[in-house]
Protein backbone atom coordinates (compact mmCIF):
# COMPACT_ATOMS: atom_id res chain seq x y z
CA UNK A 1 -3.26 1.47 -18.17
CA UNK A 2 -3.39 3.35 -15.13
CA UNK A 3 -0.20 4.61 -13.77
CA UNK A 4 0.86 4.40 -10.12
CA UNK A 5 3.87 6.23 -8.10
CA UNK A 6 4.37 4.89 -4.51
CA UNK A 7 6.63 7.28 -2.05
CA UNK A 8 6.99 7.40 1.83
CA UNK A 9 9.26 4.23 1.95
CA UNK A 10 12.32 4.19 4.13
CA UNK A 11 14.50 2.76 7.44
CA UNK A 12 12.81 2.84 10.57
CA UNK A 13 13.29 1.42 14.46
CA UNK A 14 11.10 -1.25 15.70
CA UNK A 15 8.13 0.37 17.03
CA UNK A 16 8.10 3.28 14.74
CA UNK A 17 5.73 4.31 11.79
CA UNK A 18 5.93 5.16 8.15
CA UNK A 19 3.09 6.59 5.72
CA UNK A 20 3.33 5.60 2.10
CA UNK A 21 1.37 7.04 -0.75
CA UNK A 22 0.30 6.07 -3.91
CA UNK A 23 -0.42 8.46 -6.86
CA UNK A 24 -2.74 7.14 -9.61
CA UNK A 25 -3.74 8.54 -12.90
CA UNK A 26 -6.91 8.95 -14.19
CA UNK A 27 -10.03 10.14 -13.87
CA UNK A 28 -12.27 7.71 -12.34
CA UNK A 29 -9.88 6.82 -9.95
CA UNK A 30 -12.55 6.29 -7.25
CA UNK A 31 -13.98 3.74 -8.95
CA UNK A 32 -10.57 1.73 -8.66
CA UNK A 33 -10.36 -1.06 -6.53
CA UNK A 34 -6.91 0.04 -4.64
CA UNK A 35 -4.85 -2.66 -2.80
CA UNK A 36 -0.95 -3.06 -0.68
CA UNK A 37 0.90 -5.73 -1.38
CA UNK A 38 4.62 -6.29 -0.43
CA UNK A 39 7.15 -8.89 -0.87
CA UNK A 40 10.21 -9.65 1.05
CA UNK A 41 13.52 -11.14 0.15
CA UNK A 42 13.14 -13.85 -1.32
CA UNK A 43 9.57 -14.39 -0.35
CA UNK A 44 6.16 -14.24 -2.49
CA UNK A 45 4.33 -10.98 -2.97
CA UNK A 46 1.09 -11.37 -0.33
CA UNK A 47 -1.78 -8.91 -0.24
CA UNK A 48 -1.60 -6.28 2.78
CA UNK A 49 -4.73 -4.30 2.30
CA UNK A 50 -7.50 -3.37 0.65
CA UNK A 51 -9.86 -0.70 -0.27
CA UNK A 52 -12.78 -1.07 -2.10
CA UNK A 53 -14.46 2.24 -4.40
CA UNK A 54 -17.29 1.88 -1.14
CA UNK A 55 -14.12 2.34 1.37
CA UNK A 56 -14.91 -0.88 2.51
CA UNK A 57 -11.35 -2.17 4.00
CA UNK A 58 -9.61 -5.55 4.42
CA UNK A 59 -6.37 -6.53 6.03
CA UNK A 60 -3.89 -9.55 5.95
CA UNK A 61 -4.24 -10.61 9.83
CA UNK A 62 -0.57 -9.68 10.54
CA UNK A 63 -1.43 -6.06 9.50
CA UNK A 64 -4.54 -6.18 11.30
CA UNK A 65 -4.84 -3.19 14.42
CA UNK A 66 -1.11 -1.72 13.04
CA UNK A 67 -2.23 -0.89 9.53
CA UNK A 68 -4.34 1.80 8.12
CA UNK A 69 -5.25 2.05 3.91
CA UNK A 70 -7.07 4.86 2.87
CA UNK A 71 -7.56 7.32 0.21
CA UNK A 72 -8.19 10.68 -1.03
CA UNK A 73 -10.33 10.28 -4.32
CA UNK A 74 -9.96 13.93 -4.51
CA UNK A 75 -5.95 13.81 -4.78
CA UNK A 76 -5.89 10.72 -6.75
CA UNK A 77 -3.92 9.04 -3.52
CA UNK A 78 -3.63 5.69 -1.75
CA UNK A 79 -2.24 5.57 1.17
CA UNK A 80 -1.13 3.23 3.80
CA UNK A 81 -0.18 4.19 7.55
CA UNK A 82 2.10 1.69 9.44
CA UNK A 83 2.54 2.04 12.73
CA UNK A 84 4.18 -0.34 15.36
CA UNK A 85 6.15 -1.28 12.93
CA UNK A 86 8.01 -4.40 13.20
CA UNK A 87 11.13 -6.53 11.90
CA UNK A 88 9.00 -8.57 10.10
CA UNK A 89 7.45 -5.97 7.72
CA UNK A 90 10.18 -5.24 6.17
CA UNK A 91 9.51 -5.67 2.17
CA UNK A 92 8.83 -3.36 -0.74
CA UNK A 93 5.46 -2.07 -0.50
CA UNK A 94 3.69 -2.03 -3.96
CA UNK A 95 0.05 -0.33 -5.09
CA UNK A 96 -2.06 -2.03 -6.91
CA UNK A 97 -5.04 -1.07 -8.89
CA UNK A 98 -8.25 -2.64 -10.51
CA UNK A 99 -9.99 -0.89 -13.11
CA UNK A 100 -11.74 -1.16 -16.29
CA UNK A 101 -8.51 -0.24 -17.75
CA UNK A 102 -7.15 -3.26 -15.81
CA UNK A 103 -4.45 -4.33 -13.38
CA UNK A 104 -1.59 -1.84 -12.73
CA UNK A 105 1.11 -1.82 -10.17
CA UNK A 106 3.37 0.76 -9.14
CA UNK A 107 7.41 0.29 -8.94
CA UNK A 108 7.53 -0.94 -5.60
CA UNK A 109 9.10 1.11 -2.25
CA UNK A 110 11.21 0.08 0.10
CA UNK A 111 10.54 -0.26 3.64
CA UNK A 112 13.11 -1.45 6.19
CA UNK A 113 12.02 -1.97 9.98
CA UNK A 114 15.31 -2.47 12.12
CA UNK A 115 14.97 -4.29 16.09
């Protein structure tokens, strides 16, 4: 299974912007389908962004024009750039991967958004 180590979480104003990271294992890693997903307090986890192995990219529409994924094949990295940050995004952020290994997911990291 492929292993995945989100970092970058943390407490930030309204308005403000955090970069997270996600470090994978393995050595096809740009072959990996790479995905965001977070989950809020009592809430469902819902799918934030995607990136295919192409770079192709795909947001959830409340991300959309804030949000940035993108990755570094050569650092084994996912990342995720959050700007204009609001209230409403705060969740743990979690990485998820698809490989032929199969589906992995990091341990999660926390991002709060204050107003």
């Amino acid at each position: 299974q492929v292993q995945l180590v989100e970092s970058g979480g943390g407490s930030v104003q309204a308005g403000g912007s955090l970069r997270l990271s996600c470090a994978a294992s393995g050595s096809l890693f740009d072959t990996y389908i790479m995905r965001w997903y977070r989950q809020a307090p009592g809430k469902q986890r819902d799918l934030v962004a995607t990136i295919t192995s192409g770079e192709s990219t795909n947001y959830a529409d409340s991300v959309k024009g804030r949000f940035t994924i993108s990755r570094d094949n050569a650092k084994n990295t996912l990342y995720l750039q959050m700007n204009s940050l609001l209230p409403e995004d705060t969740a743990v952020y979690y990485c998820n991967s698809v490989s032929p290994r199969g589906i992995s997911w990091g341990q999660g990291t926390q991002v709060t958004v204050s107003s």
